[in-house]
N, C-alpha and C. Protein backbone atom coordinates (compact mmCIF):
# COMPACT_ATOMS: atom_id res chain seq x y z
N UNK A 1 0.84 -1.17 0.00
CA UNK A 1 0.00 0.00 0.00
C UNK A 1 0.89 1.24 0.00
N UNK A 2 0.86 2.25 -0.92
CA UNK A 2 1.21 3.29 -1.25
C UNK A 2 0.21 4.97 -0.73
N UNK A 3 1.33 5.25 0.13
CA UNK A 3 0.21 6.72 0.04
C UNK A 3 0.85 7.82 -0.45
N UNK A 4 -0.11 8.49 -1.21
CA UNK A 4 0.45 10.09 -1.88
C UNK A 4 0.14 10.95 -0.91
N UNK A 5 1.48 12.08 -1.03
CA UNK A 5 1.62 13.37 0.07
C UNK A 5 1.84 14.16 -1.01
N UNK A 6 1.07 15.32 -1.20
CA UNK A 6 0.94 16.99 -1.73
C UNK A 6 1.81 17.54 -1.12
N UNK A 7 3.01 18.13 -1.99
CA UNK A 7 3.52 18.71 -0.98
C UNK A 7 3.16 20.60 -1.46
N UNK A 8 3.49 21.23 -0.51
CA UNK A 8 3.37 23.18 -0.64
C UNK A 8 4.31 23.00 -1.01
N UNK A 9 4.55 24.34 -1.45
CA UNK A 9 6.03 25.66 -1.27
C UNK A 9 5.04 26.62 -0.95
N UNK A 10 6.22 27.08 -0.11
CA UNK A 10 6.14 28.39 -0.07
C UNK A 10 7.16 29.40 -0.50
N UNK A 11 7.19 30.62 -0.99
CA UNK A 11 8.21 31.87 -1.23
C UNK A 11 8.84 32.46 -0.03
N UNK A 12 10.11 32.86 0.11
CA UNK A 12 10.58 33.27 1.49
C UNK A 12 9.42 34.25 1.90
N UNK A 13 8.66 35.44 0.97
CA UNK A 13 7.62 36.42 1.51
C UNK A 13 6.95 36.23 2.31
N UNK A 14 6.20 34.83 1.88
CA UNK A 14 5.14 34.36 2.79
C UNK A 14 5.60 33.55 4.36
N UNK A 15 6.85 32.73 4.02
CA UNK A 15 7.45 32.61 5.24
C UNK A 15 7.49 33.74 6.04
N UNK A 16 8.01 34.57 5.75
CA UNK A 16 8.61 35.89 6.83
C UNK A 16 7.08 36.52 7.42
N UNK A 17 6.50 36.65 6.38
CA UNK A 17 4.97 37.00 6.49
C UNK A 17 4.56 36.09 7.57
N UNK A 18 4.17 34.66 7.55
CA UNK A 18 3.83 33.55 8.76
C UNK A 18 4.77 33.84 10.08
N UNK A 19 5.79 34.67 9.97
CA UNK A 19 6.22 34.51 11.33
C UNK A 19 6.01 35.68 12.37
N UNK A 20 5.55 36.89 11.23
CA UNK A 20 5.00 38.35 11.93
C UNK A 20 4.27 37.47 13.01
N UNK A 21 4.03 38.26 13.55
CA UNK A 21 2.95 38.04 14.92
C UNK A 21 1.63 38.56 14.31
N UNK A 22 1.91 39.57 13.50
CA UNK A 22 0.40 40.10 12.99
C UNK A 22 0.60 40.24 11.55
N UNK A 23 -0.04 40.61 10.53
CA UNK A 23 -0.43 40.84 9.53
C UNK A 23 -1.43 41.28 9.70
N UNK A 24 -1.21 42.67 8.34
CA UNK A 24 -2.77 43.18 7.88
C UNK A 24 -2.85 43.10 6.36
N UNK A 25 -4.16 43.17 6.47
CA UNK A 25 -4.96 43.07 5.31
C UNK A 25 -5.55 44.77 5.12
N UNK A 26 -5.23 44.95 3.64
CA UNK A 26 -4.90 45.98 3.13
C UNK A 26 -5.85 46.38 2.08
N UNK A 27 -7.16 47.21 2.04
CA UNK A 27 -7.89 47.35 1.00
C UNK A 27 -7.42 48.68 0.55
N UNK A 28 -7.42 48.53 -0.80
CA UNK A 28 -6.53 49.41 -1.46
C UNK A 28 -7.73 50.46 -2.52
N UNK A 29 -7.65 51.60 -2.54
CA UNK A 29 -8.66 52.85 -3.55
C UNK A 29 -8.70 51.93 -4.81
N UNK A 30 -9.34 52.45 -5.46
CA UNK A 30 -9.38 51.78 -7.48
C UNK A 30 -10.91 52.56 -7.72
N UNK A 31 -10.52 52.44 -9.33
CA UNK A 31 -11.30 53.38 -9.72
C UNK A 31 -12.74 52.50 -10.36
N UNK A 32 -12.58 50.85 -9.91
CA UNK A 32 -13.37 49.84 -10.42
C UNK A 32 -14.48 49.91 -9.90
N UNK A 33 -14.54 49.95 -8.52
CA UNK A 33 -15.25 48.93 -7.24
C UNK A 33 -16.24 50.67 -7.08
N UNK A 34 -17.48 50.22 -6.86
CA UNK A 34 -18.35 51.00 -6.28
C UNK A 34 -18.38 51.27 -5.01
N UNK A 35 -18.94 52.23 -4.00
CA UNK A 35 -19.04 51.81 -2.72
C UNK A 35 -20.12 50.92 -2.08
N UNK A 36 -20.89 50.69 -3.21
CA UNK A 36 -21.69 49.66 -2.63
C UNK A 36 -21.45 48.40 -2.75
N UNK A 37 -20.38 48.26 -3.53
CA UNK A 37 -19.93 46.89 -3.83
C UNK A 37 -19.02 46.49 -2.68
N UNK A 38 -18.07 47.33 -2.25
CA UNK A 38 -17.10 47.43 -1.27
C UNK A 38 -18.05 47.58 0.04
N UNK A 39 -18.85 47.92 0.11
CA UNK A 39 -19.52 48.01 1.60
C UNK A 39 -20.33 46.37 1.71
N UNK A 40 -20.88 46.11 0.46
CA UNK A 40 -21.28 44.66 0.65
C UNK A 40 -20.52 43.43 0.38
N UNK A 41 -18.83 43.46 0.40
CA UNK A 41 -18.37 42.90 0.30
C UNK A 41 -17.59 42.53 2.50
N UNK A 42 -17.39 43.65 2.60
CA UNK A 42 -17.14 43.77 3.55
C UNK A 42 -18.16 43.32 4.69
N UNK A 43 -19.35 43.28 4.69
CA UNK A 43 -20.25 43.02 5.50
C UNK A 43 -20.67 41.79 5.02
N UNK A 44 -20.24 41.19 3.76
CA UNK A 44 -20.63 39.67 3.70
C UNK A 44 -19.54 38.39 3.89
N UNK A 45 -18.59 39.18 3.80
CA UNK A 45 -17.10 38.15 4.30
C UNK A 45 -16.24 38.60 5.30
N UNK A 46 -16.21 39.89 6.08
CA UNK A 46 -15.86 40.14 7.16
C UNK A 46 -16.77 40.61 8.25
N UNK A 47 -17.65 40.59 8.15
CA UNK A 47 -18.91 40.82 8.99
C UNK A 47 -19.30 41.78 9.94
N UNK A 48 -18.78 43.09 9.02
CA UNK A 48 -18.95 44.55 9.78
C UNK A 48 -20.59 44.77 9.67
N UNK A 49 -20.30 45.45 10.97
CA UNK A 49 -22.09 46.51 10.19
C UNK A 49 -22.14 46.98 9.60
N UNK A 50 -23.05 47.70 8.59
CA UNK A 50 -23.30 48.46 7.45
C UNK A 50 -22.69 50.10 7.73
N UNK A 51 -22.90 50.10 9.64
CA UNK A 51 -21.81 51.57 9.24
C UNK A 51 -20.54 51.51 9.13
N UNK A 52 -19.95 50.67 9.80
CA UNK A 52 -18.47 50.84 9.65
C UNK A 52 -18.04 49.90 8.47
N UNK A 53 -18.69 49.26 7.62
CA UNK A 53 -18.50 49.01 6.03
C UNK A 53 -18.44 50.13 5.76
N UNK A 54 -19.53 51.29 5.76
CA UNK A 54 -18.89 52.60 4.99
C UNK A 54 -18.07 53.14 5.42
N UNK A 55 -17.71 53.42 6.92
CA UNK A 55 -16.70 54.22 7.16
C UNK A 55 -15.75 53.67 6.91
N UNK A 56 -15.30 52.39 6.40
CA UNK A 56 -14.03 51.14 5.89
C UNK A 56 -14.24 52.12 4.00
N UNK A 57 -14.77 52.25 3.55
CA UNK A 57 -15.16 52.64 2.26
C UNK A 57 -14.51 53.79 1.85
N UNK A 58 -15.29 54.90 2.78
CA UNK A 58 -14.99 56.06 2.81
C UNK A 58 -13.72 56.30 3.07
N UNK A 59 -12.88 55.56 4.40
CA UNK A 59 -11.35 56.22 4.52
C UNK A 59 -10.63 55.82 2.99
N UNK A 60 -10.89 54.33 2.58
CA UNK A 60 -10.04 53.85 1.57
C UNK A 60 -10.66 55.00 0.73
N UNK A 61 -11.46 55.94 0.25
CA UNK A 61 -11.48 56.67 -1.21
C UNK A 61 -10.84 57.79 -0.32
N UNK A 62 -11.31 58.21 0.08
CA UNK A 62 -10.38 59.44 0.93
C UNK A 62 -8.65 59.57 1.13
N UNK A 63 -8.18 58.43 1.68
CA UNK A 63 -6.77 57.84 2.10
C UNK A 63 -6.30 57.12 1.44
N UNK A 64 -6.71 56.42 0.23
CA UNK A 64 -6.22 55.50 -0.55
C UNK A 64 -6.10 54.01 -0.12
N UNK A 65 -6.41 53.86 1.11
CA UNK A 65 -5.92 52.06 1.55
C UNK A 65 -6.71 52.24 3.15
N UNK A 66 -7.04 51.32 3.62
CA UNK A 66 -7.28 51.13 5.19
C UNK A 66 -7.41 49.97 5.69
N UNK A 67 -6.81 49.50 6.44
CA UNK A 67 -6.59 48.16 7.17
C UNK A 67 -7.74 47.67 7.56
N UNK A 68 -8.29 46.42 6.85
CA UNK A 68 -9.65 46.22 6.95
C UNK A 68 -9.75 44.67 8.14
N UNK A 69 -8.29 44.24 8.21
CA UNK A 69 -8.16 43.20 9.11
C UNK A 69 -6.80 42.43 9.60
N UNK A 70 -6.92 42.70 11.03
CA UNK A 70 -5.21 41.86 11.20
C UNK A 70 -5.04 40.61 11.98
N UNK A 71 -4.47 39.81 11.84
CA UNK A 71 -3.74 38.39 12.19
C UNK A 71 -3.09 37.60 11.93
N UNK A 72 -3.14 36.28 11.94
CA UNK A 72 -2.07 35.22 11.30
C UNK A 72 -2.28 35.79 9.67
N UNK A 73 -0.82 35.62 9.07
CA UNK A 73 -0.77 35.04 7.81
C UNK A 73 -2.02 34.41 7.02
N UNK A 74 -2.09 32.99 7.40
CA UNK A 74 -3.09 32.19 7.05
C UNK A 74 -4.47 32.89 6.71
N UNK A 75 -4.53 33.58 8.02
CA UNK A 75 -5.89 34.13 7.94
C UNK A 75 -6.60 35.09 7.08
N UNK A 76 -5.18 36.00 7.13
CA UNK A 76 -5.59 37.25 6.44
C UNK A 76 -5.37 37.19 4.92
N UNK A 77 -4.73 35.93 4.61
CA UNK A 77 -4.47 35.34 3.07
C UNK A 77 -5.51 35.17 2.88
N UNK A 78 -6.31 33.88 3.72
CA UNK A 78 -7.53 33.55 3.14
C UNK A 78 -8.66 34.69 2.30
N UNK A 79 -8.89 35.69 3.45
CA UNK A 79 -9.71 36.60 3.04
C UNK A 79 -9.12 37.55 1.86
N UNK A 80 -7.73 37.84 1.47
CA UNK A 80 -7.40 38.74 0.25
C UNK A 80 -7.82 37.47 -0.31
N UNK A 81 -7.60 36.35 -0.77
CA UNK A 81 -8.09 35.76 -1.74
C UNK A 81 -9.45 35.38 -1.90
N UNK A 82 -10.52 35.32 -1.35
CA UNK A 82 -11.87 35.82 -1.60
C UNK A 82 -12.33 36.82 -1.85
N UNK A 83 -11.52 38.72 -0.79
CA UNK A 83 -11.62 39.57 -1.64
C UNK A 83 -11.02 39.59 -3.42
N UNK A 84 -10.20 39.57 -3.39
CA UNK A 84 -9.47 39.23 -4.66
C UNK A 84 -10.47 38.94 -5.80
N UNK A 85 -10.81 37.95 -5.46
CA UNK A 85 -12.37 37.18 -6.51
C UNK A 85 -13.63 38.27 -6.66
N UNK A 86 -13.60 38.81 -5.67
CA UNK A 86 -14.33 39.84 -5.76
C UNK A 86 -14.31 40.92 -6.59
N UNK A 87 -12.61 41.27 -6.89
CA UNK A 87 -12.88 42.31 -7.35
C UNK A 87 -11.98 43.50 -7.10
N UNK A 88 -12.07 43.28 -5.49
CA UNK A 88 -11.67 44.29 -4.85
C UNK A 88 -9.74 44.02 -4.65
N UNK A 89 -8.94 45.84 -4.63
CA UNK A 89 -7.10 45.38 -4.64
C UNK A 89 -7.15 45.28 -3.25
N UNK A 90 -6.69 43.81 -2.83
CA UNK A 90 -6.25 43.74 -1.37
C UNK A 90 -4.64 43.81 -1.51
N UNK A 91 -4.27 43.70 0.02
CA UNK A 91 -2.64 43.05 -0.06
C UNK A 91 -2.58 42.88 1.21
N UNK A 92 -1.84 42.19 1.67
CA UNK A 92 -0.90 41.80 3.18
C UNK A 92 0.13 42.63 3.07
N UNK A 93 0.36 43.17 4.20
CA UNK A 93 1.85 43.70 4.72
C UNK A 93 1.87 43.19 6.30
């Protein structure tokens, strides 16, 4: 009996990234995304209220970017890559 193992890689980025203690998640201005798209994105995968979805909205068109969530690596990957699908420019730092 034979068993198969998947293996990852990872890039040193994301290593160094996994060992922060924190990471944030980074929603970034664009001239794509509506604010209603961005306010119901935010309240359907990070589960703000509808006011502070806009006030998350409003700083990013105002300020260009606002930290919409921080923790593990893992975590905050997950969610840029569902935002991502969305639509919306995330990033980790």
């Amino acid at each position: 009996m034979s068993v198969e193992v998947e293996q990852e890689t990872f890039t040193l980025e994301e290593i160094l990234a996994a060992t922060k203690g924190s990471n944030k998640l980074i929603l970034w201005n664009d001239d794509i995304n509506t604010f209603d798209h961005v306010i119901h994105c935010l309240m359907h995968y990070l589960q703000y209220d509808e006011e502070e979805a806009a006030r998350i909205a409003w700083t990013v068109h105002t300020k260009g970017k606002c930290i919409i969530l921080e923790g593990s690596y893992t975590e905050v990957e997950v969610y840029r890559k569902i935002l991502k699908t969305e639509g919306l420019s995330v990033s980790v730092e």
